[in-house]
Protein backbone atom coordinates (compact mmCIF):
# COMPACT_ATOMS: atom_id res chain seq x y z
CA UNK A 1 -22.46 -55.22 39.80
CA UNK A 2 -20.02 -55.84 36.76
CA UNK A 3 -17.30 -58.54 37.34
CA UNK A 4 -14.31 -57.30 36.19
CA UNK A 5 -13.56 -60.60 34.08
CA UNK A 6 -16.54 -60.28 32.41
CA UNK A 7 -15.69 -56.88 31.77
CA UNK A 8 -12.74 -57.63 30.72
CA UNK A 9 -13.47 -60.54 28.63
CA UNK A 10 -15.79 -58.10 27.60
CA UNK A 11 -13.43 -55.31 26.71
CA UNK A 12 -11.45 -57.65 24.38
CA UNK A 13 -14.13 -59.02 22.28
CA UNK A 14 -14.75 -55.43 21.42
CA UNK A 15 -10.83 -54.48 20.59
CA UNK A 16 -10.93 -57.60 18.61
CA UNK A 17 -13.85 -56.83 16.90
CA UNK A 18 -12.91 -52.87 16.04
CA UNK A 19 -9.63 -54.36 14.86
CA UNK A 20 -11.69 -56.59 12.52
CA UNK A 21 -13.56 -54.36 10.87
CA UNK A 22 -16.46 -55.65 12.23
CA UNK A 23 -20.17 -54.31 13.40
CA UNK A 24 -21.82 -55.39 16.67
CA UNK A 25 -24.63 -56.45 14.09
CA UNK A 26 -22.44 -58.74 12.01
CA UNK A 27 -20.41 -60.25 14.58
CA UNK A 28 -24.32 -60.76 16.36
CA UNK A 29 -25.30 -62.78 13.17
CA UNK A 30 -22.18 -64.78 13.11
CA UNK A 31 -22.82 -66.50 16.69
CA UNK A 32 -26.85 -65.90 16.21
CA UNK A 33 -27.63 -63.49 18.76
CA UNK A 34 -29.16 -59.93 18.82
CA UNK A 35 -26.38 -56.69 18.27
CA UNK A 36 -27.98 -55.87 21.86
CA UNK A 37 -26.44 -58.70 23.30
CA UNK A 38 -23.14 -58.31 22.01
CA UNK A 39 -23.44 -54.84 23.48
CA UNK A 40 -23.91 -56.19 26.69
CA UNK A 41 -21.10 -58.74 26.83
CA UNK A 42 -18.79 -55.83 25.16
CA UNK A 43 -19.53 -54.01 28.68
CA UNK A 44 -19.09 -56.29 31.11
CA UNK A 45 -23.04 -55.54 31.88
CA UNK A 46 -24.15 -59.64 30.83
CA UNK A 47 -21.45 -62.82 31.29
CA UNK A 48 -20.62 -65.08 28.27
CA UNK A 49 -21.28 -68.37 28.63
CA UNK A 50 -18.20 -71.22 27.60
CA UNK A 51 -20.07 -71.90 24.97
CA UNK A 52 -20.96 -68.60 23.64
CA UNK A 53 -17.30 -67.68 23.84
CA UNK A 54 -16.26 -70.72 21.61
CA UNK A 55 -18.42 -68.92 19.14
CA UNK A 56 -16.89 -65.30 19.16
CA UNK A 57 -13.85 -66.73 19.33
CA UNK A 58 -14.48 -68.47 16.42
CA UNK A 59 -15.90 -65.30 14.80
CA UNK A 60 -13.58 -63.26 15.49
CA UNK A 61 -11.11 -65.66 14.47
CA UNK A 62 -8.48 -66.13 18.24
CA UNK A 63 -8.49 -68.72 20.38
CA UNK A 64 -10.27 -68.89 23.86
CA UNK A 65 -7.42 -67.24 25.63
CA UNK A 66 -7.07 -64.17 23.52
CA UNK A 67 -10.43 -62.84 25.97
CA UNK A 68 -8.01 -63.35 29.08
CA UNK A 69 -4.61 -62.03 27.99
CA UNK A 70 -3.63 -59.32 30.27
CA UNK A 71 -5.71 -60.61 33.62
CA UNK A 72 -3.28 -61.22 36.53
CA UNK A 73 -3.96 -60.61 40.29
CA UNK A 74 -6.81 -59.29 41.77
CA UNK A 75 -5.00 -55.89 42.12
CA UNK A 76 -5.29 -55.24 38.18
CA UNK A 77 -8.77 -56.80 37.94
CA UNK A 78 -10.10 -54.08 40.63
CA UNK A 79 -8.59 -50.96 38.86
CA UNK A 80 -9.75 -52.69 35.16
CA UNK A 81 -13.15 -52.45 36.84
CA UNK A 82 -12.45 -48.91 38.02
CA UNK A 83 -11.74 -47.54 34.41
CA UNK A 84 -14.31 -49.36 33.24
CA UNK A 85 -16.77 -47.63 35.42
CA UNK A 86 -15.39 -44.07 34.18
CA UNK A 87 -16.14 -45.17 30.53
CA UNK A 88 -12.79 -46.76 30.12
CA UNK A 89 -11.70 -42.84 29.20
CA UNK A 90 -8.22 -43.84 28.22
CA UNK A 91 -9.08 -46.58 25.50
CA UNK A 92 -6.52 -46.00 22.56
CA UNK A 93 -8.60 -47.93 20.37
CA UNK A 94 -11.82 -46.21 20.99
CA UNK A 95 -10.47 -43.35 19.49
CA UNK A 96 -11.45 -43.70 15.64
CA UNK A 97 -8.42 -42.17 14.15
CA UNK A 98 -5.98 -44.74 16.21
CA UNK A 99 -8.24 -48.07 15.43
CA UNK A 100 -7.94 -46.51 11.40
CA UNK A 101 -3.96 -46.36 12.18
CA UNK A 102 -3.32 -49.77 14.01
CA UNK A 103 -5.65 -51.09 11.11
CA UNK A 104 -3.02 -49.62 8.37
CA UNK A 105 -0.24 -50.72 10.09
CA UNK A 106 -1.17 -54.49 10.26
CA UNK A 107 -1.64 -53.93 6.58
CA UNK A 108 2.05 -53.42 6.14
CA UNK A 109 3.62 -56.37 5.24
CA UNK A 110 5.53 -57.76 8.51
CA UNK A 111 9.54 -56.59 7.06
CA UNK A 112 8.30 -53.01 6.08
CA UNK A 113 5.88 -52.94 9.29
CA UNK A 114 9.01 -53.50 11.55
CA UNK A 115 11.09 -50.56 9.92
CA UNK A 116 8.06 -48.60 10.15
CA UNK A 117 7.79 -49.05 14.09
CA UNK A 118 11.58 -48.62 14.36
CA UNK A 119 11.29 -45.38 13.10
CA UNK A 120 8.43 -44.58 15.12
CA UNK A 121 10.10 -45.67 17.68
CA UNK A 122 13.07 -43.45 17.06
CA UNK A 123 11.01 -40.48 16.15
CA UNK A 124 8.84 -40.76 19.70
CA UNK A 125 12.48 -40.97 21.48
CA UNK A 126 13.35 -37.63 19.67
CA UNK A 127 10.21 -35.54 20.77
């Protein structure tokens, strides 16, 4: 059975990843493992080692404690695992099309990027 830290430890190397523009196989060759085992970790299915987490961190270019942003009690670990389980069906970022957008909009420079989320802001408000 999946832990649901290692999922979600899991979960965020992958976000991270997508966000980089980066392939299972190149981020495997970085830290000198198979794109297999990065699959794996990505699900939750194997646990990364400390040391093997230094590595993708390194990568992927965040420190250690970008993998365990967003873990709190035990209540929110047990429904993480749940969604998990269903293929994590509401992932923003697994849909193509968003991962393209949030990759745009970090492209922005940081004054325009903030007038562009205001107005999406306003416009979401509106609908």
């Amino acid at each position: 059975m999946k832990h649901p830290v290692d999922v979600h430890v899991g979960m965020r190397a992958r976000h991270r990843r997508w966000m980089v523009g980066m392939t299972q196989q190149q981020l495997g060759e970085k830290v000198g493992i198979k794109f297999q085992q990065i699959q794996k970790y990505e699900t939750g299915m194997n646990r990364i080692s400390a040391s093997r987490l230094w590595d993708i961190a390194a990568a992927l270019d965040v420190p250690i404690s970008f993998f365990f942003e967003g873990l709190e009690g035990a209540e929110a670990l047990t429904e993480e695992a749940e969604a998990s389980r269903r293929g994590a069906q509401g992932d923003l970022l697994a849909d193509k099309e968003a991962l393209e957008l949030v990759r745009s909009y970090y492209a922005i420079p940081e004054a325009q990027r903030r007038r562009l989320f205001d107005l999406a802001r306003v416009l979401s408000d509106a609908a």
